[in-house]
C-alpha atoms as a PDB file:
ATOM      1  CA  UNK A   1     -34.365  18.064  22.231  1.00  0.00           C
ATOM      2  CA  UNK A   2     -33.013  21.609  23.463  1.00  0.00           C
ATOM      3  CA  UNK A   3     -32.631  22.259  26.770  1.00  0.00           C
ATOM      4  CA  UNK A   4     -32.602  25.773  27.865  1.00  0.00           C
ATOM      5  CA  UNK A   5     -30.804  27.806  30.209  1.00  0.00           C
ATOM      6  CA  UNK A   6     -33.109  30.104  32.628  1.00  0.00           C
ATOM      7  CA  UNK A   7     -32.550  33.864  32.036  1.00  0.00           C
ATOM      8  CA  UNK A   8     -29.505  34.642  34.282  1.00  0.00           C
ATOM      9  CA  UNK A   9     -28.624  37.632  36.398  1.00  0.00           C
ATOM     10  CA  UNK A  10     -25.752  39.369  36.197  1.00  0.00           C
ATOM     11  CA  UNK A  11     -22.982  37.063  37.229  1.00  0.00           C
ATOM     12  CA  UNK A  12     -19.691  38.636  36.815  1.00  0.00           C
ATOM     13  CA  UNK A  13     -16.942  36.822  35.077  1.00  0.00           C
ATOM     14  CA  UNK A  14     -19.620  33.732  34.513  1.00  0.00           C
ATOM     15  CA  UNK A  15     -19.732  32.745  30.895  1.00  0.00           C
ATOM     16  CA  UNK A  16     -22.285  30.558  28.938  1.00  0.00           C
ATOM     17  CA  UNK A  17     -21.844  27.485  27.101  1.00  0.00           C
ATOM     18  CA  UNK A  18     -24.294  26.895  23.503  1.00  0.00           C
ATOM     19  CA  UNK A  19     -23.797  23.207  22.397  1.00  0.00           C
ATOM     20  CA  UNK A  20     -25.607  22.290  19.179  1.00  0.00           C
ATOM     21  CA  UNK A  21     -26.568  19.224  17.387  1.00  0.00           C
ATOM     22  CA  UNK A  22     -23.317  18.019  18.639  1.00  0.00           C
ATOM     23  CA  UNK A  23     -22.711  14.241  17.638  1.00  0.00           C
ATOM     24  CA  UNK A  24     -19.502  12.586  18.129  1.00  0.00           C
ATOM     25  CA  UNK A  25     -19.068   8.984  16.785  1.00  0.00           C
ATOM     26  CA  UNK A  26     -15.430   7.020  17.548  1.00  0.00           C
ATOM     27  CA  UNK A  27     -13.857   4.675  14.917  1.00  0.00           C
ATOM     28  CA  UNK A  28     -12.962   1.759  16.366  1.00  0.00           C
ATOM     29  CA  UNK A  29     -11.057  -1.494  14.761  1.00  0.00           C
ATOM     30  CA  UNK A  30     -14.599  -3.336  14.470  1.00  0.00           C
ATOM     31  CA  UNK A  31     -16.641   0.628  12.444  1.00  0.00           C
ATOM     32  CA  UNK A  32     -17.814   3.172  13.701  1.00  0.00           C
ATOM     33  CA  UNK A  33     -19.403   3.948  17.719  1.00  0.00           C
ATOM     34  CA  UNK A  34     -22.234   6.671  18.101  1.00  0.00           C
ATOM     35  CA  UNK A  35     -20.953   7.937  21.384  1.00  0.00           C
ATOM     36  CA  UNK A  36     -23.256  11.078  21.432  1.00  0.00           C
ATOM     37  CA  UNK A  37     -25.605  12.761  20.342  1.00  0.00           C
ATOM     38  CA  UNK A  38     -27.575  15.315  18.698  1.00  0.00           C
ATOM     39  CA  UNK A  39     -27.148  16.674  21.649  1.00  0.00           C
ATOM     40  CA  UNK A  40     -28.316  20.968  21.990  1.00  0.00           C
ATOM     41  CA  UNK A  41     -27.857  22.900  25.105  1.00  0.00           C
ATOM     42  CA  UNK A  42     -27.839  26.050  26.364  1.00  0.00           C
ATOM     43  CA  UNK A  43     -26.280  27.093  30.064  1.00  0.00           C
ATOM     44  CA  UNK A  44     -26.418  30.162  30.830  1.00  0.00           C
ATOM     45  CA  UNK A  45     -23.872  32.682  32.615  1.00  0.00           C
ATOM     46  CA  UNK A  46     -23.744  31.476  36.691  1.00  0.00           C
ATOM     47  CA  UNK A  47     -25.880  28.555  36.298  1.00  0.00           C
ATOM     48  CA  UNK A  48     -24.776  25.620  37.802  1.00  0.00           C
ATOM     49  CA  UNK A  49     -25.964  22.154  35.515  1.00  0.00           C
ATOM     50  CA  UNK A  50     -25.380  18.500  36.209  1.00  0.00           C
ATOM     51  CA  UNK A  51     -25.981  15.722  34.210  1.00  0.00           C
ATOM     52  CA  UNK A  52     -26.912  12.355  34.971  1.00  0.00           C
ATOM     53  CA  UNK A  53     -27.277   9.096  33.103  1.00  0.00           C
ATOM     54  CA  UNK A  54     -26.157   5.610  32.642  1.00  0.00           C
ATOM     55  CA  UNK A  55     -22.398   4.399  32.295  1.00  0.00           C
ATOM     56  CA  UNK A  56     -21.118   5.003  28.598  1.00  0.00           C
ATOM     57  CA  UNK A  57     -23.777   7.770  28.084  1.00  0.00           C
ATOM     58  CA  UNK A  58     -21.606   9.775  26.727  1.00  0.00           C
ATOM     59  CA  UNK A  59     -21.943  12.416  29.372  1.00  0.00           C
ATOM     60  CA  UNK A  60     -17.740  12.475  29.797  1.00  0.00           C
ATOM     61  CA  UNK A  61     -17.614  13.352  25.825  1.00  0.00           C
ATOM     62  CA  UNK A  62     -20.290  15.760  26.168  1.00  0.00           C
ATOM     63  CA  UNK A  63     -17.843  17.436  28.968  1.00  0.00           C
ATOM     64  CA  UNK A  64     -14.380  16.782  26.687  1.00  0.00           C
ATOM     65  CA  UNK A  65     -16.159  18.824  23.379  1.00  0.00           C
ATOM     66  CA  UNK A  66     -17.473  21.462  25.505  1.00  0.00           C
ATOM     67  CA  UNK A  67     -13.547  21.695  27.056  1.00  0.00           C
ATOM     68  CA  UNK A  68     -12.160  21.487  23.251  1.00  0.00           C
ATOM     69  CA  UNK A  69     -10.461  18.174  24.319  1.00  0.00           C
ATOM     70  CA  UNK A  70     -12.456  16.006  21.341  1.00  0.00           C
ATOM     71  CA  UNK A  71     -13.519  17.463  18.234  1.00  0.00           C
ATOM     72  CA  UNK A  72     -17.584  16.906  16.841  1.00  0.00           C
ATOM     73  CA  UNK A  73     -17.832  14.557  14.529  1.00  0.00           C
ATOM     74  CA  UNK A  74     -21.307  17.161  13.712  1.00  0.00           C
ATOM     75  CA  UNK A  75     -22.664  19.713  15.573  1.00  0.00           C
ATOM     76  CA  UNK A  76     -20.526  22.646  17.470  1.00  0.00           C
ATOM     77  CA  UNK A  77     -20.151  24.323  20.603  1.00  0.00           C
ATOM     78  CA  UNK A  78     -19.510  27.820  21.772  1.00  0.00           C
ATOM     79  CA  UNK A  79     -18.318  28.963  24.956  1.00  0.00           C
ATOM     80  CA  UNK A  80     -19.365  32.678  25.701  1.00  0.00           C
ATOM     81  CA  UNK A  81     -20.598  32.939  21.823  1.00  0.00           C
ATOM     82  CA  UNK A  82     -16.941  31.939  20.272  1.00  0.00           C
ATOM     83  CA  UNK A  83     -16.915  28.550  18.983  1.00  0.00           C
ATOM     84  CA  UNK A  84     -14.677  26.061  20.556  1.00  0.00           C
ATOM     85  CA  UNK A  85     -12.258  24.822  18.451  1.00  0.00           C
ATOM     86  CA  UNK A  86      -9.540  23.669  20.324  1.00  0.00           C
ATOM     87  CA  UNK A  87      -8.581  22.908  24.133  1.00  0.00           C
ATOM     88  CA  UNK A  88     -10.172  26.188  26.427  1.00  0.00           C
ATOM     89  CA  UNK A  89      -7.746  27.636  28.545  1.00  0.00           C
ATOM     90  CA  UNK A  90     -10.710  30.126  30.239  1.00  0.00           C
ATOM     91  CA  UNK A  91     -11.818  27.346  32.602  1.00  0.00           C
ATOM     92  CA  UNK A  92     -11.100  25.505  35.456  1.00  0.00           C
ATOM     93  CA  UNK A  93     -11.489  21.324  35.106  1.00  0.00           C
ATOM     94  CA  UNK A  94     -11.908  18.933  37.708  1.00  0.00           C
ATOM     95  CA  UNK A  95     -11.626  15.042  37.040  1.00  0.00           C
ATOM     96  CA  UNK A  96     -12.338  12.019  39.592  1.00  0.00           C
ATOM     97  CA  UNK A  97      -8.301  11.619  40.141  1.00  0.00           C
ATOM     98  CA  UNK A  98      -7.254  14.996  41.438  1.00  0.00           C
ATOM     99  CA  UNK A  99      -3.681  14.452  39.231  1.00  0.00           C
ATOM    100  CA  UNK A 100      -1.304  16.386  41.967  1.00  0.00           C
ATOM    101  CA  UNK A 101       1.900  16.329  41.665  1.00  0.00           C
ATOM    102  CA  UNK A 102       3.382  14.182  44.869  1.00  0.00           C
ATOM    103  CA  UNK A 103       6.893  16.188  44.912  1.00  0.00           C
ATOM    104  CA  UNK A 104       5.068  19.707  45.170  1.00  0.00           C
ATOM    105  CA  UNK A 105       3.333  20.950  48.417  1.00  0.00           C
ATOM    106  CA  UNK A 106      -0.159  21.315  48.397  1.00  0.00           C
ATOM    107  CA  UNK A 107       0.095  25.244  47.864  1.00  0.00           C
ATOM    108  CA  UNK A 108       2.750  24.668  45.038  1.00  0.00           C
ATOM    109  CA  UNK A 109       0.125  22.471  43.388  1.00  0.00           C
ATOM    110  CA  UNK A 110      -2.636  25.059  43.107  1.00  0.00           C
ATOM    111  CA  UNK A 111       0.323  27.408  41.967  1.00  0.00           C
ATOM    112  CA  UNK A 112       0.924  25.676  38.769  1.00  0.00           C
ATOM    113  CA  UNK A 113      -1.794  27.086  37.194  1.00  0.00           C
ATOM    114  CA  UNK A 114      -0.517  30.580  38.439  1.00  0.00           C
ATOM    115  CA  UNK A 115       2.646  29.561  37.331  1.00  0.00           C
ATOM    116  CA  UNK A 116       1.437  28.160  34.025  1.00  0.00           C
ATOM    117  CA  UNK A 117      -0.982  31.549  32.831  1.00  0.00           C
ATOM    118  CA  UNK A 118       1.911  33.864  34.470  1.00  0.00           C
ATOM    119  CA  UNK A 119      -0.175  34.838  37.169  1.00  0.00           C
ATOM    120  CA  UNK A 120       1.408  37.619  40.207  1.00  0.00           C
ATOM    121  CA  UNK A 121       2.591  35.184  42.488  1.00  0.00           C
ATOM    122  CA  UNK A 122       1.557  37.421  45.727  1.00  0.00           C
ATOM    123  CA  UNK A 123      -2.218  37.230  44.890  1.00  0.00           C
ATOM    124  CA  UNK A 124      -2.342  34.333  43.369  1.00  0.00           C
ATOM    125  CA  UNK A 125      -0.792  32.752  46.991  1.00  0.00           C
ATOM    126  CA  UNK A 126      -3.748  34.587  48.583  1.00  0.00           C
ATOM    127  CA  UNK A 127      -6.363  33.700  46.867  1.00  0.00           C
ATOM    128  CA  UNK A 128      -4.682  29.931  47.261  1.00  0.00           C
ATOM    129  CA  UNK A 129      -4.838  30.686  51.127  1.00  0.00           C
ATOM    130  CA  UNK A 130      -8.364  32.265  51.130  1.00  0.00           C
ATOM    131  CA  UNK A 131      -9.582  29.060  49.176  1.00  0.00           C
ATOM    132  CA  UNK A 132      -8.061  26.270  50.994  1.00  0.00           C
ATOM    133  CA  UNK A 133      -9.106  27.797  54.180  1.00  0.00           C
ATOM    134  CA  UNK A 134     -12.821  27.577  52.544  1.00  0.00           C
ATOM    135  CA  UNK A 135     -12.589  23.818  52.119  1.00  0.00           C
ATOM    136  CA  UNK A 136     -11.158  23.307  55.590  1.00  0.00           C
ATOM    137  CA  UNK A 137      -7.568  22.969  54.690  1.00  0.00           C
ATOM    138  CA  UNK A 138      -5.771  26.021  56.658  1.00  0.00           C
ATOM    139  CA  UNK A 139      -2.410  25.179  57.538  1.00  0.00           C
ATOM    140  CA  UNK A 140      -1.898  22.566  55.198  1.00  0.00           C
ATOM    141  CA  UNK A 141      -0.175  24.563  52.839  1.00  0.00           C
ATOM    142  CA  UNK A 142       3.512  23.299  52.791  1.00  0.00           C
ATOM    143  CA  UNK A 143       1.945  19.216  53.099  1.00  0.00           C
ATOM    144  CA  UNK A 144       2.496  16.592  50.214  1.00  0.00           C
ATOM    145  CA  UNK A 145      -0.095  15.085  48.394  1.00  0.00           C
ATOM    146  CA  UNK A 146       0.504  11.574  49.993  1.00  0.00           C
ATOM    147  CA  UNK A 147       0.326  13.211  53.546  1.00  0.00           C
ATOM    148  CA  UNK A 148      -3.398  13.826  52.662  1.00  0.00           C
ATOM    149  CA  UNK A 149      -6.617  12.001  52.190  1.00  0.00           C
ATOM    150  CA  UNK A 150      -8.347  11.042  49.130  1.00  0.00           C
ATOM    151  CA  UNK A 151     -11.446  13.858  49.952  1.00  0.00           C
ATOM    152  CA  UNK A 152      -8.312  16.342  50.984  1.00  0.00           C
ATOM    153  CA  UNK A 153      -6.813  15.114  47.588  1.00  0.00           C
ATOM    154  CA  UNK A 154      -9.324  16.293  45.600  1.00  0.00           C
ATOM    155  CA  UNK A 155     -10.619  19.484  47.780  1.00  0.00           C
ATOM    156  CA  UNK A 156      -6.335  20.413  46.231  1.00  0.00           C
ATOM    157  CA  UNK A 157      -7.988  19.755  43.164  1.00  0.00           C
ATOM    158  CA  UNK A 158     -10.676  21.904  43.103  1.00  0.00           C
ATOM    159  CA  UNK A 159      -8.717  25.010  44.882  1.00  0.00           C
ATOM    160  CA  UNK A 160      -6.445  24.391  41.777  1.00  0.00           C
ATOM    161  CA  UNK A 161      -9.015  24.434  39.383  1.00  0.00           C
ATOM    162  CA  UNK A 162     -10.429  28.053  40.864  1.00  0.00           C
ATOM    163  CA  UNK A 163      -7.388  29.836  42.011  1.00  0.00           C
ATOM    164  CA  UNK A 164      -7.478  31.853  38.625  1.00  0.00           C
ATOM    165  CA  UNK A 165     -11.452  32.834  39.040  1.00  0.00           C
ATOM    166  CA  UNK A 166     -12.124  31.073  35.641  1.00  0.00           C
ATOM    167  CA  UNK A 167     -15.586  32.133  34.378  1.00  0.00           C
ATOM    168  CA  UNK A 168     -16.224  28.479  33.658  1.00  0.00           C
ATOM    169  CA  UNK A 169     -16.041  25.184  35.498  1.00  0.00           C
ATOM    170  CA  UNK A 170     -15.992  21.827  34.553  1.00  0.00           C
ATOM    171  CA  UNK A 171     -16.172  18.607  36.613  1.00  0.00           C
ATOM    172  CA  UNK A 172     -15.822  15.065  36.005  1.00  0.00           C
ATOM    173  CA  UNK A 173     -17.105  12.424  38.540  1.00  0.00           C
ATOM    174  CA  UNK A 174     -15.341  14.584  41.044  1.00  0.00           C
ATOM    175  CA  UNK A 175     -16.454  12.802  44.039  1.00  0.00           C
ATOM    176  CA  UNK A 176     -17.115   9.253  42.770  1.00  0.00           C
ATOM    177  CA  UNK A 177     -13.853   7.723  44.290  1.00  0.00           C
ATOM    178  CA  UNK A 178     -14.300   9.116  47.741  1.00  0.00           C
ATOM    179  CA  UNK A 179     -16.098   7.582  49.979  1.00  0.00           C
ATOM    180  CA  UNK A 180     -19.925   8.150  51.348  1.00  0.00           C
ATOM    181  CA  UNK A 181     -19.376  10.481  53.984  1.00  0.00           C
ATOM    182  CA  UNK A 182     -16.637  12.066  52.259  1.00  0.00           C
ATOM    183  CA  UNK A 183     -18.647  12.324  49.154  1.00  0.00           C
ATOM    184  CA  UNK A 184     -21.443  14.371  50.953  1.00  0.00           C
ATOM    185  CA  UNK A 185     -18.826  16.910  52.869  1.00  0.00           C
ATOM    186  CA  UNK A 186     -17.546  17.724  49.600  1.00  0.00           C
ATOM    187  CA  UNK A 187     -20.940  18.385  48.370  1.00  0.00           C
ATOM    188  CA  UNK A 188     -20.885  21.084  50.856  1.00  0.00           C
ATOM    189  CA  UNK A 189     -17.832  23.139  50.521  1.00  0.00           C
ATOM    190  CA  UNK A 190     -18.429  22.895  46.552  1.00  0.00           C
ATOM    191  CA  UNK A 191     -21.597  24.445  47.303  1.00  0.00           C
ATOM    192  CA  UNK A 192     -20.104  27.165  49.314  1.00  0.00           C
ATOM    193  CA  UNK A 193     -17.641  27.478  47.080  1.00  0.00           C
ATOM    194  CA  UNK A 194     -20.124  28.421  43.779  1.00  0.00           C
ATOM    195  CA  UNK A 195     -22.442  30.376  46.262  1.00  0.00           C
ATOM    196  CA  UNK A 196     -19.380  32.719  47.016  1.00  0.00           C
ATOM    197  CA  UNK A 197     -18.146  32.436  43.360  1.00  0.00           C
ATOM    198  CA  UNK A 198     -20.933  32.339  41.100  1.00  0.00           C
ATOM    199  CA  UNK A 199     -18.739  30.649  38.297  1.00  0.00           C
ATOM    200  CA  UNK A 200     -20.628  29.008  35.291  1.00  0.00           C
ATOM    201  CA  UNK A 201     -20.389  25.116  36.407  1.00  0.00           C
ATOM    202  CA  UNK A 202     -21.052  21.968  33.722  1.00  0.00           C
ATOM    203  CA  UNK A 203     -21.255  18.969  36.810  1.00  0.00           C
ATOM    204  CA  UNK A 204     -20.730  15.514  35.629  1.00  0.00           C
ATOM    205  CA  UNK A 205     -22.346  12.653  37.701  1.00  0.00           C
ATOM    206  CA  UNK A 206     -24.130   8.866  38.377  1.00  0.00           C
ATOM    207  CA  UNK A 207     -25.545  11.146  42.085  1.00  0.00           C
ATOM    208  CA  UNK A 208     -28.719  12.054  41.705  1.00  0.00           C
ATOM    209  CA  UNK A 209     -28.722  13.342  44.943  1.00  0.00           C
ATOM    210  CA  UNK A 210     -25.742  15.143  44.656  1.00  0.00           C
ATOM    211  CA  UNK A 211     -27.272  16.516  40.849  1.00  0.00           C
ATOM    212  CA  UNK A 212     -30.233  17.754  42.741  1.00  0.00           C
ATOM    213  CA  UNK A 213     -28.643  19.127  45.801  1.00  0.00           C
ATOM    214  CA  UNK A 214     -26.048  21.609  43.649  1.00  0.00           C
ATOM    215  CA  UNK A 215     -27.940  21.900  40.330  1.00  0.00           C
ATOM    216  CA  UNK A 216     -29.800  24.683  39.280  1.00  0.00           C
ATOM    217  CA  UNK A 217     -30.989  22.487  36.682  1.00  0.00           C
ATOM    218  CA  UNK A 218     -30.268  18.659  36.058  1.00  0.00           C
ATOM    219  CA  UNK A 219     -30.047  17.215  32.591  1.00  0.00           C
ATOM    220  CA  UNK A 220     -30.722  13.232  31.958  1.00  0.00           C
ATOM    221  CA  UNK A 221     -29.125  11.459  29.365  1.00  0.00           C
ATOM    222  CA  UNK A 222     -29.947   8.526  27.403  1.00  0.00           C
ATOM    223  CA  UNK A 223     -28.081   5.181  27.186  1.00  0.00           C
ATOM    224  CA  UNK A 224     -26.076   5.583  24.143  1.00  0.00           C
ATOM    225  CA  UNK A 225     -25.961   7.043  21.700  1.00  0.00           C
ATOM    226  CA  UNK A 226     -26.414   9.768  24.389  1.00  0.00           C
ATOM    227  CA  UNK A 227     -29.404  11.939  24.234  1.00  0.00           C
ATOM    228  CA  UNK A 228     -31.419  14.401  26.439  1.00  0.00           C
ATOM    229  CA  UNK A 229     -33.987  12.894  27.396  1.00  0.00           C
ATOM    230  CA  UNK A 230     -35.149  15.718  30.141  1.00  0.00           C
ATOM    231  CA  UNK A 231     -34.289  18.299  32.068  1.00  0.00           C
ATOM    232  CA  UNK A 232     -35.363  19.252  35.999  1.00  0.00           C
ATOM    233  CA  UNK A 233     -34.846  22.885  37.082  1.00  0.00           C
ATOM    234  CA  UNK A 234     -34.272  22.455  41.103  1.00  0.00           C
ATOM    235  CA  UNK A 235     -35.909  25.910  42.106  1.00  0.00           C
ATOM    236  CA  UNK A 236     -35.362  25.495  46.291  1.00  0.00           C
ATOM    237  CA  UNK A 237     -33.345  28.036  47.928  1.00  0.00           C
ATOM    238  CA  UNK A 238     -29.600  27.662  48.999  1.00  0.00           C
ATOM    239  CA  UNK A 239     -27.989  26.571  51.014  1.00  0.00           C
ATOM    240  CA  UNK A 240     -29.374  23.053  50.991  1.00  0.00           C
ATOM    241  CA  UNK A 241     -28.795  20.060  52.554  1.00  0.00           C
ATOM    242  CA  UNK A 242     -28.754  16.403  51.033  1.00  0.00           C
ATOM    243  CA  UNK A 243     -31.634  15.258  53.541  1.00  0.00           C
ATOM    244  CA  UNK A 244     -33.975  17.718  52.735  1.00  0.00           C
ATOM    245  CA  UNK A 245     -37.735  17.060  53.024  1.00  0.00           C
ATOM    246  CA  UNK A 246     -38.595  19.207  50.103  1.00  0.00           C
ATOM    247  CA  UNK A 247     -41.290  18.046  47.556  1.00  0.00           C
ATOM    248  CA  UNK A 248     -38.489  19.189  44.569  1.00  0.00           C
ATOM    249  CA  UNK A 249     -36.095  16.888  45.802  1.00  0.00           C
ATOM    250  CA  UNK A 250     -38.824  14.159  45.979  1.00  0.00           C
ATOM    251  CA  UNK A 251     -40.512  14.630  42.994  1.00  0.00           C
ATOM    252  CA  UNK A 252     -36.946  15.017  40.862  1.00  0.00           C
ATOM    253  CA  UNK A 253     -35.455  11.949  42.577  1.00  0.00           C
ATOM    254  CA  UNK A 254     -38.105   9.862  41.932  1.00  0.00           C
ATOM    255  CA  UNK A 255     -38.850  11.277  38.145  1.00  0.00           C
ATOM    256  CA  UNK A 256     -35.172  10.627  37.220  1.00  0.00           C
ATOM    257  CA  UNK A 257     -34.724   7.329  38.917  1.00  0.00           C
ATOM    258  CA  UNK A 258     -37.652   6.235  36.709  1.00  0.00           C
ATOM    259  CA  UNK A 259     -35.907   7.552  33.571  1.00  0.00           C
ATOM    260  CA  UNK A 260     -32.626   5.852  34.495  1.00  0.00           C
ATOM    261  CA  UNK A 261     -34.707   2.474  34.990  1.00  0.00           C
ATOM    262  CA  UNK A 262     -33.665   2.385  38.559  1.00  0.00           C
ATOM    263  CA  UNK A 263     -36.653   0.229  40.370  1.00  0.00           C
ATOM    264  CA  UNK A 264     -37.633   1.313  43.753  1.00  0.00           C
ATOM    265  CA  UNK A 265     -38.160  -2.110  45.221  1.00  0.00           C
ATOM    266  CA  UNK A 266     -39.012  -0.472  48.911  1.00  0.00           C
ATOM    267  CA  UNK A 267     -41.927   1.219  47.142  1.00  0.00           C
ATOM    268  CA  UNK A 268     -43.302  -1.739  44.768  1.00  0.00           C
ATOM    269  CA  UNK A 269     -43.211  -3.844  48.200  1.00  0.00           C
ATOM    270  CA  UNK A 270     -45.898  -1.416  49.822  1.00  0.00           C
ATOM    271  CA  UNK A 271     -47.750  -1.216  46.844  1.00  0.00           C
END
């Protein structure tokens, strides 16, 4: 099954993201384990795309090809129409463990990747500034990791992962060990954050809420071997707000609950 990518506007430094027949199978002591796949896809420039499915999916590997981190075992992808072949340096990733460094202050962490692609230090700093202000964090610039929260943690993360205005972002379960509350206000400011942006984003996560209050589109996988099974293009205007009462956010929750095999035991009681 191919899902495709609505035609885009014009979206700046956005790129797009072409995976075909992409299969990846692991050998393991006991033979070979069909992780993934075929798997095509097509995101285009500025869209923002989550996908959803069951543990061991293979939605992670599906994120680690498209990054260059794992190589197809079939299949290829293409990042902006140049195949990947290797780790992507063009992109900003964000994993559930926000990986700081605890001896570096907060701003010296989102430095590093200045530091790293030889960035000017001056605007690099303020585009540090301007996005930590975004996600609430003004004046904690010169703070340690350890002198923060686990949602303040990761919002480090994320500033990190955009202080170079990559054209392509990548996230991993980024809010799955924060708590609830947490979990939704960073929902939020990474919705402000790709409003004011526009980069292309490729959203890993077991939320559907939070899948259909970012996504442009949301992608459901298969148990494994993992496999489209459908897509759902979430058409409501931003900003949005988790507790919408919106028909789309009805009719999507309750379509891809049923694909996941999630039972909605509230609902077979009234029936």
């Amino acid at each position: 099954m191919t899902a495709q990518a609505p035609q885009a506007a014009a979206t700046g430094a956005a790129t797009t993201i072409e995976v075909r027949d992409l299969t990846i199978e692991y050998q393991t002591g006991s033979g070979s384990v069909h992780a993934l796949g075929p798997v095509d896809l097509d995101i285009a420039a500025g869209e923002f795309v989550s996908i959803v499915g069951p543990s061991g999916c293979g939605k992670s590997t599906l994120l680690k090809a498209a990054a260059g981190l794992i190589s197809p075992t079939r299949g290829s992808v293409s990042i902006g129409g140049k195949p990947v072949q290797g780790p992507q340096s063009d992109l900003g990733i964000v994993f559930q463990n926000p990986l700081l460094m605890d001896w570096r202050s907060v701003m010296s962490n989102i430095l590093l990747q200045a530091e790293m692609r030889r960035l000017p230090k001056a605007e690099a700093a303020e585009k540090a500034r301007t996005l930590l202000a975004q996600v609430g964090l003004a004046g904690f610039e010169q703070h340690r990791p350890y002198e923060l929260s686990g949602g303040m943690q990761q919002r480090v993360g994320i500033c990190r992962a955009l202080v170079h205005d990559p054209p392509l972002i990548m996230m991993d379960e980024p809010f799955g060990a924060l708590d609830a509350l947490t979990r939704e206000q960073m929902c939020y400011d990474l919705q402000d954050l790709w409003m004011t942006r526009r980069p292309t984003v490729l959203f890993i996560t077991h939320s559907i809420s939070e899948a259909v209050l970012l996504s442009d589109r949301v992608i459901v996988m298969s148990a494994r071997p993992g496999r489209i099974l459908e897509e759902f293009r979430m058409e409501r205007p931003r900003p949005r707000l988790l507790d919408d009462d919106h028909q789309e956010v009805d009719e999507a929750s309750r379509q891809i609950r049923r694909l996941l095999g999630v039972q909605d035991h509230a609902n077979e009681a009234a029936a």
